[in-house]
PDB file of N, CA and C in Angstrom:
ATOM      1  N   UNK A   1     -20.229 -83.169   4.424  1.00  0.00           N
ATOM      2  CA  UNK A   1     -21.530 -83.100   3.769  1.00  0.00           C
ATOM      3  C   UNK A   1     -22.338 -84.339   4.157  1.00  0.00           C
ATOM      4  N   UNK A   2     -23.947 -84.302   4.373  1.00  0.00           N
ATOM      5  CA  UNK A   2     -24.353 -85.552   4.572  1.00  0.00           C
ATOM      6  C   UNK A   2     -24.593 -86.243   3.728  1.00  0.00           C
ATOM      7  N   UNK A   3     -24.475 -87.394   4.175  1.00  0.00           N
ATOM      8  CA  UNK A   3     -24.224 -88.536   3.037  1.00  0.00           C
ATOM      9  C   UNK A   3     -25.671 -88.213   1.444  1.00  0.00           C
ATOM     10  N   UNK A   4     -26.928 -87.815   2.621  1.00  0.00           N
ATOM     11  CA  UNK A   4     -28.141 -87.952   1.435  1.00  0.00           C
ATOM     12  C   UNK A   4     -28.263 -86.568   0.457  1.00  0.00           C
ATOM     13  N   UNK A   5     -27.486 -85.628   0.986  1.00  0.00           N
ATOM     14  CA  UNK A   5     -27.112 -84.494   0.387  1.00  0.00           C
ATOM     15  C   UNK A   5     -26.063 -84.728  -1.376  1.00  0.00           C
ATOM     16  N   UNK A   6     -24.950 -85.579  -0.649  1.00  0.00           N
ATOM     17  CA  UNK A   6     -24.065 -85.783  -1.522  1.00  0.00           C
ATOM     18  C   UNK A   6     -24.584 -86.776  -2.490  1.00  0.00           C
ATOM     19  N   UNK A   7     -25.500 -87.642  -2.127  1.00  0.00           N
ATOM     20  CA  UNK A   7     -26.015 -88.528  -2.611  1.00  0.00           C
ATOM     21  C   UNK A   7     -27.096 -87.990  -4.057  1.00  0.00           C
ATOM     22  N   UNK A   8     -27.694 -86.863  -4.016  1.00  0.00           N
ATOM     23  CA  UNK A   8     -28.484 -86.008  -4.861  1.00  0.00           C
ATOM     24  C   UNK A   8     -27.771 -84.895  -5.152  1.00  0.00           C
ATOM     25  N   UNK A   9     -26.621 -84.550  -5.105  1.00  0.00           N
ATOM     26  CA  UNK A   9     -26.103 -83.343  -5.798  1.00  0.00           C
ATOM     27  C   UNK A   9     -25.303 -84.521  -6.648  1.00  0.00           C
ATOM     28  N   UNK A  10     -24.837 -85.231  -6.697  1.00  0.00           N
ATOM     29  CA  UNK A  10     -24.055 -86.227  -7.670  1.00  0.00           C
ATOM     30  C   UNK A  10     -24.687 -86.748  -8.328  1.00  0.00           C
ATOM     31  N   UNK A  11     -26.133 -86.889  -8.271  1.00  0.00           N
ATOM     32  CA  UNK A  11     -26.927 -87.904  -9.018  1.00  0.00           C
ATOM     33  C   UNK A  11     -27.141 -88.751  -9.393  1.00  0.00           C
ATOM     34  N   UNK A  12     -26.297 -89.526  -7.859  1.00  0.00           N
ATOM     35  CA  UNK A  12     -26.588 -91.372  -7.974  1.00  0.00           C
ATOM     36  C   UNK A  12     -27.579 -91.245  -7.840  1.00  0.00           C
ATOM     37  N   UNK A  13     -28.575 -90.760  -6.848  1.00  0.00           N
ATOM     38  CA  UNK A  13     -30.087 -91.110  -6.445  1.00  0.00           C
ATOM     39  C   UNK A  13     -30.546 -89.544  -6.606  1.00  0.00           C
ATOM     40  N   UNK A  14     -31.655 -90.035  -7.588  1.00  0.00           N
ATOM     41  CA  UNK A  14     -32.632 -88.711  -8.110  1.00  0.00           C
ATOM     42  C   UNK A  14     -32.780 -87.645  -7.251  1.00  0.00           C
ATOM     43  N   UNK A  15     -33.397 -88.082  -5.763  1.00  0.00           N
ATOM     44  CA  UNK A  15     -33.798 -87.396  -5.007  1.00  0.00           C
ATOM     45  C   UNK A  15     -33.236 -87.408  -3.500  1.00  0.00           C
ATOM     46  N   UNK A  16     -33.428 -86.362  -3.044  1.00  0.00           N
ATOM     47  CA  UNK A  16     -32.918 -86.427  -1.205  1.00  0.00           C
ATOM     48  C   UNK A  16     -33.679 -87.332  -0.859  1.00  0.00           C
ATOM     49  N   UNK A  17     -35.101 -87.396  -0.600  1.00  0.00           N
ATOM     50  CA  UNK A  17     -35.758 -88.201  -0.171  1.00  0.00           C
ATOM     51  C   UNK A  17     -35.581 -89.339  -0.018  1.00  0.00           C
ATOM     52  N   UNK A  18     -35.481 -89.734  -1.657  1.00  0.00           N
ATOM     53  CA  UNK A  18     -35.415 -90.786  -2.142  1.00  0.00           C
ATOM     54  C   UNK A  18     -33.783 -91.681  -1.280  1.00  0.00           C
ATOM     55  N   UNK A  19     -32.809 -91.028  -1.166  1.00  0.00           N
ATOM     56  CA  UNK A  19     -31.915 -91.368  -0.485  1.00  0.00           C
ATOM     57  C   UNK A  19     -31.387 -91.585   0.758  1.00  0.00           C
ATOM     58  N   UNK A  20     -32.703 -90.639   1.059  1.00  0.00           N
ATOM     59  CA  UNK A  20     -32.593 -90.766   2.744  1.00  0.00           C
ATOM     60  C   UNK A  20     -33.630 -92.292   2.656  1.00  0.00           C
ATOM     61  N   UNK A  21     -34.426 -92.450   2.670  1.00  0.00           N
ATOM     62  CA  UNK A  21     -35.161 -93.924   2.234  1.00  0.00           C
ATOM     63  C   UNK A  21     -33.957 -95.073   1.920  1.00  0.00           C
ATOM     64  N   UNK A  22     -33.579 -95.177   1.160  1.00  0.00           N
ATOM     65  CA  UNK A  22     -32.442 -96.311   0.661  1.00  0.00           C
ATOM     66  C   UNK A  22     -30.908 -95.938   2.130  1.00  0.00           C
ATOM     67  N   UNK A  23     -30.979 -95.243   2.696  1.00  0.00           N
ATOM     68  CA  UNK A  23     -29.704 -95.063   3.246  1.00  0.00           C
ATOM     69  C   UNK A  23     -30.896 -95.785   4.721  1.00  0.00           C
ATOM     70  N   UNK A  24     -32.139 -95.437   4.941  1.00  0.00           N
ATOM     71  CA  UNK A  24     -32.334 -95.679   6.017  1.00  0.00           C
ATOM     72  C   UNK A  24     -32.832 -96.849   5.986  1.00  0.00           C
ATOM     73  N   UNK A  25     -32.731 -98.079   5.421  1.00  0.00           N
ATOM     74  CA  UNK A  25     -32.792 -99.375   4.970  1.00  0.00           C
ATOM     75  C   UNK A  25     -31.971 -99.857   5.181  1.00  0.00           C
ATOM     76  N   UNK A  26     -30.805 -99.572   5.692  1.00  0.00           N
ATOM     77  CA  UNK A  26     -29.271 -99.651   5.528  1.00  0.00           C
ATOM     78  C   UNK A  26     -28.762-100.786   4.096  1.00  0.00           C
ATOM     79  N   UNK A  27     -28.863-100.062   2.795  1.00  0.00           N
ATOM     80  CA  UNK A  27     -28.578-100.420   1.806  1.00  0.00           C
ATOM     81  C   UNK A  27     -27.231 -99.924   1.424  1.00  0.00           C
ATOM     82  N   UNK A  28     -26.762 -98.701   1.930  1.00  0.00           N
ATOM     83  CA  UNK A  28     -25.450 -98.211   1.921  1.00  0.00           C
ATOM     84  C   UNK A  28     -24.402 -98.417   2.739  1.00  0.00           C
ATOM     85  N   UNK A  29     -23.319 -98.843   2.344  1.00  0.00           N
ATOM     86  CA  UNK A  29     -22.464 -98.360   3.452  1.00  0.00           C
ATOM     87  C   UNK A  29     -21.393 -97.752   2.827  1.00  0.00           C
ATOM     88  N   UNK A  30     -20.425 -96.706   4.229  1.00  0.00           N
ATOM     89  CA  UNK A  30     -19.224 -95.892   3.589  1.00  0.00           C
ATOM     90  C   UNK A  30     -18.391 -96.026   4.355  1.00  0.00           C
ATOM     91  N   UNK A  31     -16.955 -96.682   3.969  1.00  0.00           N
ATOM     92  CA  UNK A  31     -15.559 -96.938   4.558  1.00  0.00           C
ATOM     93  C   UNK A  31     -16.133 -98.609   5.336  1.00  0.00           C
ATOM     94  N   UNK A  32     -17.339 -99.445   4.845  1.00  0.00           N
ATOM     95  CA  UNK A  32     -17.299-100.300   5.300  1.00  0.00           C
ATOM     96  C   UNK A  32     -18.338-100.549   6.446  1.00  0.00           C
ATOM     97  N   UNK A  33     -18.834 -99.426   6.914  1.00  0.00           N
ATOM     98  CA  UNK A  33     -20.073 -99.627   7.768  1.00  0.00           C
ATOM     99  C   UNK A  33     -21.643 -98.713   7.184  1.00  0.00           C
ATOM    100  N   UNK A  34     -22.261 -99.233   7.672  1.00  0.00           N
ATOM    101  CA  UNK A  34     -23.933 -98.866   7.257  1.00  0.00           C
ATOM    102  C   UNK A  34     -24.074 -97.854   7.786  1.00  0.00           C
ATOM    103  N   UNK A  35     -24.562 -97.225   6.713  1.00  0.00           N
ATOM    104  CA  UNK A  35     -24.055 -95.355   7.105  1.00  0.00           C
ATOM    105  C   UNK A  35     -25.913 -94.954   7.048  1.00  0.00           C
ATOM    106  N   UNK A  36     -26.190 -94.029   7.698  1.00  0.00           N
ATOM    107  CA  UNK A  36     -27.221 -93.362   7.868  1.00  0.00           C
ATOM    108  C   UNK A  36     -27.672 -91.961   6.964  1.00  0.00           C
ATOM    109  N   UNK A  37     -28.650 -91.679   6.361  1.00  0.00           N
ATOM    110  CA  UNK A  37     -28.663 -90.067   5.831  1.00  0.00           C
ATOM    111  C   UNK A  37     -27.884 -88.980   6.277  1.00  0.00           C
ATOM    112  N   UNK A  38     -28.275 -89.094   7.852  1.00  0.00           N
ATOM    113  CA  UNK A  38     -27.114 -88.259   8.000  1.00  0.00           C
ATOM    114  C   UNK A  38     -25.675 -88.415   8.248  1.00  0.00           C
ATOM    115  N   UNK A  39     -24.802 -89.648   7.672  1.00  0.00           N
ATOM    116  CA  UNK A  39     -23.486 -89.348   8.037  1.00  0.00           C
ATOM    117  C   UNK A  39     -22.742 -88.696   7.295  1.00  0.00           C
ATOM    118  N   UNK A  40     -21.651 -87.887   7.695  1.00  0.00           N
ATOM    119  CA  UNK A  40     -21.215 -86.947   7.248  1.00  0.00           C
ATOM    120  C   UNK A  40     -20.090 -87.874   6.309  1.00  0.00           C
ATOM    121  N   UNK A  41     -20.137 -87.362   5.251  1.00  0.00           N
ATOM    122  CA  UNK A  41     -18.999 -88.166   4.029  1.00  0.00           C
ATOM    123  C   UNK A  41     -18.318 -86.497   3.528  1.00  0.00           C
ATOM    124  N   UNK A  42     -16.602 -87.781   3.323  1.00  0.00           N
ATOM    125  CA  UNK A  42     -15.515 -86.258   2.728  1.00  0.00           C
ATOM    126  C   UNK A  42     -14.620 -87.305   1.883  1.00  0.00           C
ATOM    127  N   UNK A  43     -14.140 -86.020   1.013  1.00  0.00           N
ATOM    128  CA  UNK A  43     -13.584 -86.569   0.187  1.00  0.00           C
ATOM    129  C   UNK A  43     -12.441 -88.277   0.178  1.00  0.00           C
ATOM    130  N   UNK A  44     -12.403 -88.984  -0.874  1.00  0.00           N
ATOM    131  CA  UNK A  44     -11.455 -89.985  -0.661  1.00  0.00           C
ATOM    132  C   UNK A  44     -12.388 -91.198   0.263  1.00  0.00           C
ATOM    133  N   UNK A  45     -13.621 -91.042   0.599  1.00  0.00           N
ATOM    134  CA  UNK A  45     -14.076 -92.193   0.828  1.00  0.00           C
ATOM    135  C   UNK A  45     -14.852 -93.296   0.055  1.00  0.00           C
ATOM    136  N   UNK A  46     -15.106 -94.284   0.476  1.00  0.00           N
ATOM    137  CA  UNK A  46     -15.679 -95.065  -0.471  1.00  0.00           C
ATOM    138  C   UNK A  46     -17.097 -96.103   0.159  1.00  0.00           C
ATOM    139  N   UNK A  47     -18.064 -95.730  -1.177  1.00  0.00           N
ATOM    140  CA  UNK A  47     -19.219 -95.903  -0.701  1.00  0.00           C
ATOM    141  C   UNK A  47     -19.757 -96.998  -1.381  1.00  0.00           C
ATOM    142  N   UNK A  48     -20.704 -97.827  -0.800  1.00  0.00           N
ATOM    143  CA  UNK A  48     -21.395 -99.111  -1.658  1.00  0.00           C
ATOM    144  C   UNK A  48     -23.066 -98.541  -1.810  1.00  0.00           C
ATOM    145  N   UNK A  49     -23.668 -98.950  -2.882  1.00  0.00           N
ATOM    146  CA  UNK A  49     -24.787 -98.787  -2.459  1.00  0.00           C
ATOM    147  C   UNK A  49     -25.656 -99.971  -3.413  1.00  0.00           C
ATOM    148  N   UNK A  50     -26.399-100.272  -2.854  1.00  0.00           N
ATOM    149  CA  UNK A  50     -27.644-101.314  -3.472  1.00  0.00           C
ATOM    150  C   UNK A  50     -28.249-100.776  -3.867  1.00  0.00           C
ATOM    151  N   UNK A  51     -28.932-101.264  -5.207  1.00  0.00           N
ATOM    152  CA  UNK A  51     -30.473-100.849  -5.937  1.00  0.00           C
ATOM    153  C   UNK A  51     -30.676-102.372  -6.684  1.00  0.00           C
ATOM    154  N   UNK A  52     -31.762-102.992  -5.842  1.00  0.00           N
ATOM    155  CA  UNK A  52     -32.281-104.399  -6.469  1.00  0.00           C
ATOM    156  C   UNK A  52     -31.258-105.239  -6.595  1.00  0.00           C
ATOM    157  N   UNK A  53     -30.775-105.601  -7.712  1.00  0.00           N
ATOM    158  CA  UNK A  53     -29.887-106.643  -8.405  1.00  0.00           C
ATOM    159  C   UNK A  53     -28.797-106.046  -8.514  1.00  0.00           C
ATOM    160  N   UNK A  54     -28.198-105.118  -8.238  1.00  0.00           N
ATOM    161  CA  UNK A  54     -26.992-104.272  -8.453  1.00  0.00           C
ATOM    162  C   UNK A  54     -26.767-103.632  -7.168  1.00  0.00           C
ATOM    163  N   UNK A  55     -24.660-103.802  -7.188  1.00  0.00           N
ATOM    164  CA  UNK A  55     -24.361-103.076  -6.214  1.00  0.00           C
ATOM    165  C   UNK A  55     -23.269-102.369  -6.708  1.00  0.00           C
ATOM    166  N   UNK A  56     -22.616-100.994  -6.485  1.00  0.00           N
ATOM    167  CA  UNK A  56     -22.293-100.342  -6.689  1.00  0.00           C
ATOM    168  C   UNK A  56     -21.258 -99.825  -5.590  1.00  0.00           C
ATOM    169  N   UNK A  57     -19.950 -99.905  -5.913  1.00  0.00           N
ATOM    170  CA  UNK A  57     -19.014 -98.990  -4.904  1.00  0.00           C
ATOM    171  C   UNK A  57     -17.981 -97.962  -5.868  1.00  0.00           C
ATOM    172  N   UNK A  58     -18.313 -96.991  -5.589  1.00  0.00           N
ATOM    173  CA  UNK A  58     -17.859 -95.632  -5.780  1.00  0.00           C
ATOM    174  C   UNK A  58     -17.045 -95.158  -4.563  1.00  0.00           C
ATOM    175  N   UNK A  59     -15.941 -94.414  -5.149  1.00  0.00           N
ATOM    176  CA  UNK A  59     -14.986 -93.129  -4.168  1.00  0.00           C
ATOM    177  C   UNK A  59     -15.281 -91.928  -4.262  1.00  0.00           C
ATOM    178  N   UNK A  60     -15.522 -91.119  -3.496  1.00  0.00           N
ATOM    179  CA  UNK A  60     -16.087 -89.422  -3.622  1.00  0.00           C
ATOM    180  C   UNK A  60     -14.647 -89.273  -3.814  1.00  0.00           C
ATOM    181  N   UNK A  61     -14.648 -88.230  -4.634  1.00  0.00           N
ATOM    182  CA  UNK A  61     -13.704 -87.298  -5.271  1.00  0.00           C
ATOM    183  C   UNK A  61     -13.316 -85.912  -4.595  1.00  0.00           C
ATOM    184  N   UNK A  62     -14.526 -85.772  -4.663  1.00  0.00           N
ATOM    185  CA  UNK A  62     -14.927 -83.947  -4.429  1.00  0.00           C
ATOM    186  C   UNK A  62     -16.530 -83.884  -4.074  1.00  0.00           C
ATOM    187  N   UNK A  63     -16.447 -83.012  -3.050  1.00  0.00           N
ATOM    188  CA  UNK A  63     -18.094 -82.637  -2.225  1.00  0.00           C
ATOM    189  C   UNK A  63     -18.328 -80.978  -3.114  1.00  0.00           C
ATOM    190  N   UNK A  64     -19.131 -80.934  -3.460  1.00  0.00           N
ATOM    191  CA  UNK A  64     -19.612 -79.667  -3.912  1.00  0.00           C
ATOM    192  C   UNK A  64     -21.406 -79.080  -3.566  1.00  0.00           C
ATOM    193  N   UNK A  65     -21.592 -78.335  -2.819  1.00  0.00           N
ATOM    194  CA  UNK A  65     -23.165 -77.874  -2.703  1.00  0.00           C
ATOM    195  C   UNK A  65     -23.676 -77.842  -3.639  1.00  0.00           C
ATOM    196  N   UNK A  66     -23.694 -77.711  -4.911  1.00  0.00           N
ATOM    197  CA  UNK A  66     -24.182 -77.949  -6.165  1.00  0.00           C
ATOM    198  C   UNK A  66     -23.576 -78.162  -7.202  1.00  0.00           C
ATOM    199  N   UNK A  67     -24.106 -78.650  -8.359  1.00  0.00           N
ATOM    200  CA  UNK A  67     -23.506 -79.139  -9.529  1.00  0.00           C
ATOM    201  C   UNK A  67     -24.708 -79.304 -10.814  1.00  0.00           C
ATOM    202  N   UNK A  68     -24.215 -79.343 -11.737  1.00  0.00           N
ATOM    203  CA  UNK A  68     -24.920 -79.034 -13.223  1.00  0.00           C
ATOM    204  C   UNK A  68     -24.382 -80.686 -13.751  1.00  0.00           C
ATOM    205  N   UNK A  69     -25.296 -81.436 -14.484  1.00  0.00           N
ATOM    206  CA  UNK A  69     -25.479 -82.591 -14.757  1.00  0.00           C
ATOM    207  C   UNK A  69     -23.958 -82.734 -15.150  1.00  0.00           C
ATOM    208  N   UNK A  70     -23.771 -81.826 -16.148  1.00  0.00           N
ATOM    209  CA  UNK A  70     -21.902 -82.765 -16.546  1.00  0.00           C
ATOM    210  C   UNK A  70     -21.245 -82.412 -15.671  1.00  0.00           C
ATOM    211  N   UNK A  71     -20.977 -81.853 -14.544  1.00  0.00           N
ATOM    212  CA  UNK A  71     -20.040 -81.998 -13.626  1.00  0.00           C
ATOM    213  C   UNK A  71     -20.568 -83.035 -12.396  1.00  0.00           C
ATOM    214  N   UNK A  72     -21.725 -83.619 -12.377  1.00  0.00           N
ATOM    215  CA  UNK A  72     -22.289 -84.353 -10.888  1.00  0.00           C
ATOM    216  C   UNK A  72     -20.888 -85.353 -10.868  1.00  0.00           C
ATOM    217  N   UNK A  73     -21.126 -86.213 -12.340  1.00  0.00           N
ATOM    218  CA  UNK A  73     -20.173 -87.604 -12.513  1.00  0.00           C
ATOM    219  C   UNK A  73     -18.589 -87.356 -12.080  1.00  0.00           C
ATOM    220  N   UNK A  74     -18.338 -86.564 -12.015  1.00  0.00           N
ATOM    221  CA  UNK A  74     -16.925 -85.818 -11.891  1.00  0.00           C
ATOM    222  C   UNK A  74     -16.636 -85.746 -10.107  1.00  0.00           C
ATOM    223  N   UNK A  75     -17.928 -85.657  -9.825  1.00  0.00           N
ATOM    224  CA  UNK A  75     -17.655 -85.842  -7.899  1.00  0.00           C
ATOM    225  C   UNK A  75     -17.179 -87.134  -7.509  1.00  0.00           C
ATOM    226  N   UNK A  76     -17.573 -88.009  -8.313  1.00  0.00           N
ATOM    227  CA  UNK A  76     -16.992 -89.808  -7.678  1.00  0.00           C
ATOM    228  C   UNK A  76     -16.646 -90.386  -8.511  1.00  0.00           C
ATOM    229  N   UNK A  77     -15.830 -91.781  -8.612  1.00  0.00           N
ATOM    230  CA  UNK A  77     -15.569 -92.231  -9.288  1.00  0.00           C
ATOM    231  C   UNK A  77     -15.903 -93.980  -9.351  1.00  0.00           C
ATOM    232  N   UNK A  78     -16.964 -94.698 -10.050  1.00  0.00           N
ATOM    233  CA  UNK A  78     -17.214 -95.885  -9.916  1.00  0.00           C
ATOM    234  C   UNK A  78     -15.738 -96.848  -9.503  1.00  0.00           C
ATOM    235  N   UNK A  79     -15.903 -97.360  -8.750  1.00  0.00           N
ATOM    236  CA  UNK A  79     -14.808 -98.612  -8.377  1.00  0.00           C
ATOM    237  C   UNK A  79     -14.754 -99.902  -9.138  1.00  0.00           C
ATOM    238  N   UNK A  80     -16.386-100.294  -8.350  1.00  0.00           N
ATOM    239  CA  UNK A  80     -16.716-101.902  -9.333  1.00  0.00           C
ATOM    240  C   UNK A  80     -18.002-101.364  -9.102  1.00  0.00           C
ATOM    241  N   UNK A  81     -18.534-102.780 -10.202  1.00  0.00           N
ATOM    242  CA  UNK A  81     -20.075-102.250 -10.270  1.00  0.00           C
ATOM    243  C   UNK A  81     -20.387-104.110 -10.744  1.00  0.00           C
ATOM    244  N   UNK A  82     -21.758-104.651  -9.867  1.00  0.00           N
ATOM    245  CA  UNK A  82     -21.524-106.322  -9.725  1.00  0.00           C
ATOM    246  C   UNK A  82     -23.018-106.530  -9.594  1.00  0.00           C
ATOM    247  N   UNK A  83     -23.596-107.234  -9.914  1.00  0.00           N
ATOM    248  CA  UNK A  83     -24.747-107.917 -10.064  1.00  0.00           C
ATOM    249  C   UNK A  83     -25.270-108.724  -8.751  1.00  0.00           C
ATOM    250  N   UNK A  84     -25.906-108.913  -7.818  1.00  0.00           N
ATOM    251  CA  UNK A  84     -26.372-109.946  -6.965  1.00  0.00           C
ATOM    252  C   UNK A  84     -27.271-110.305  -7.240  1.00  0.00           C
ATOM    253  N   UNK A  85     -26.868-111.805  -6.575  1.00  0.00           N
ATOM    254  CA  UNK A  85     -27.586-113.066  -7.282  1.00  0.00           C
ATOM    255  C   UNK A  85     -28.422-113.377  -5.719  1.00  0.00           C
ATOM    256  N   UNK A  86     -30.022-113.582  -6.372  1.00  0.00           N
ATOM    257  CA  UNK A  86     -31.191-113.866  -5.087  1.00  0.00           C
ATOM    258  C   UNK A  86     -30.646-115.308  -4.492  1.00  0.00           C
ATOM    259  N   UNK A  87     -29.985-116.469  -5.071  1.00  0.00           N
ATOM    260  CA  UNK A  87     -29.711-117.269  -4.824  1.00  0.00           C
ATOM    261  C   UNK A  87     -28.983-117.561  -3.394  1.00  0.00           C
ATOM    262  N   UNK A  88     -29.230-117.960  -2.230  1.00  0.00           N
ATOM    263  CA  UNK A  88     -28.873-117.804  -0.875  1.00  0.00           C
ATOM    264  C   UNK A  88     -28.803-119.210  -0.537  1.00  0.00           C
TER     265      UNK A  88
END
């Protein structure tokens, strides 16, 4: 499945769009490299993603073409979840 697909049927990020945008920033990466909208993600991998002050790494679980709000959370599973600091 592509990454910006899986990315909006799970409902980390609201929208496809919206994810293809943040993936093409290279704000994501999966298994460790900066992954593109379209890379193809399968189960058992593990993904980081940035939004502002927060970063986020999750494991996909399960890929599904669609999903109903209480099952999205059920596709991945948060790992860690960590704050970055602007301080450089």
């Amino acid at each position: 499945m592509r990454l910006d697909k899986f990315l909006k049927v799970s409902r980390l990020i609201k929208r496809r769009t919206l994810a293809k945008e943040v993936s093409d920033q290279g704000r994501i990466t999966v298994n460790g490299q900066t992954a593109k909208a379209s890379t193809t993600v399968k189960a058992g991998d593990e993904m980081t993603i940035r939004f502002g002050q927060r970063s986020v790494t999750v494991r996909i679980e399960r890929l599904q073409e669609t999903s109903r709000k209480d099952e999205a959370a059920e596709m991945y599973t948060v790992v860690k979840e960590e704050r970055i600091s602007d301080q450089e």
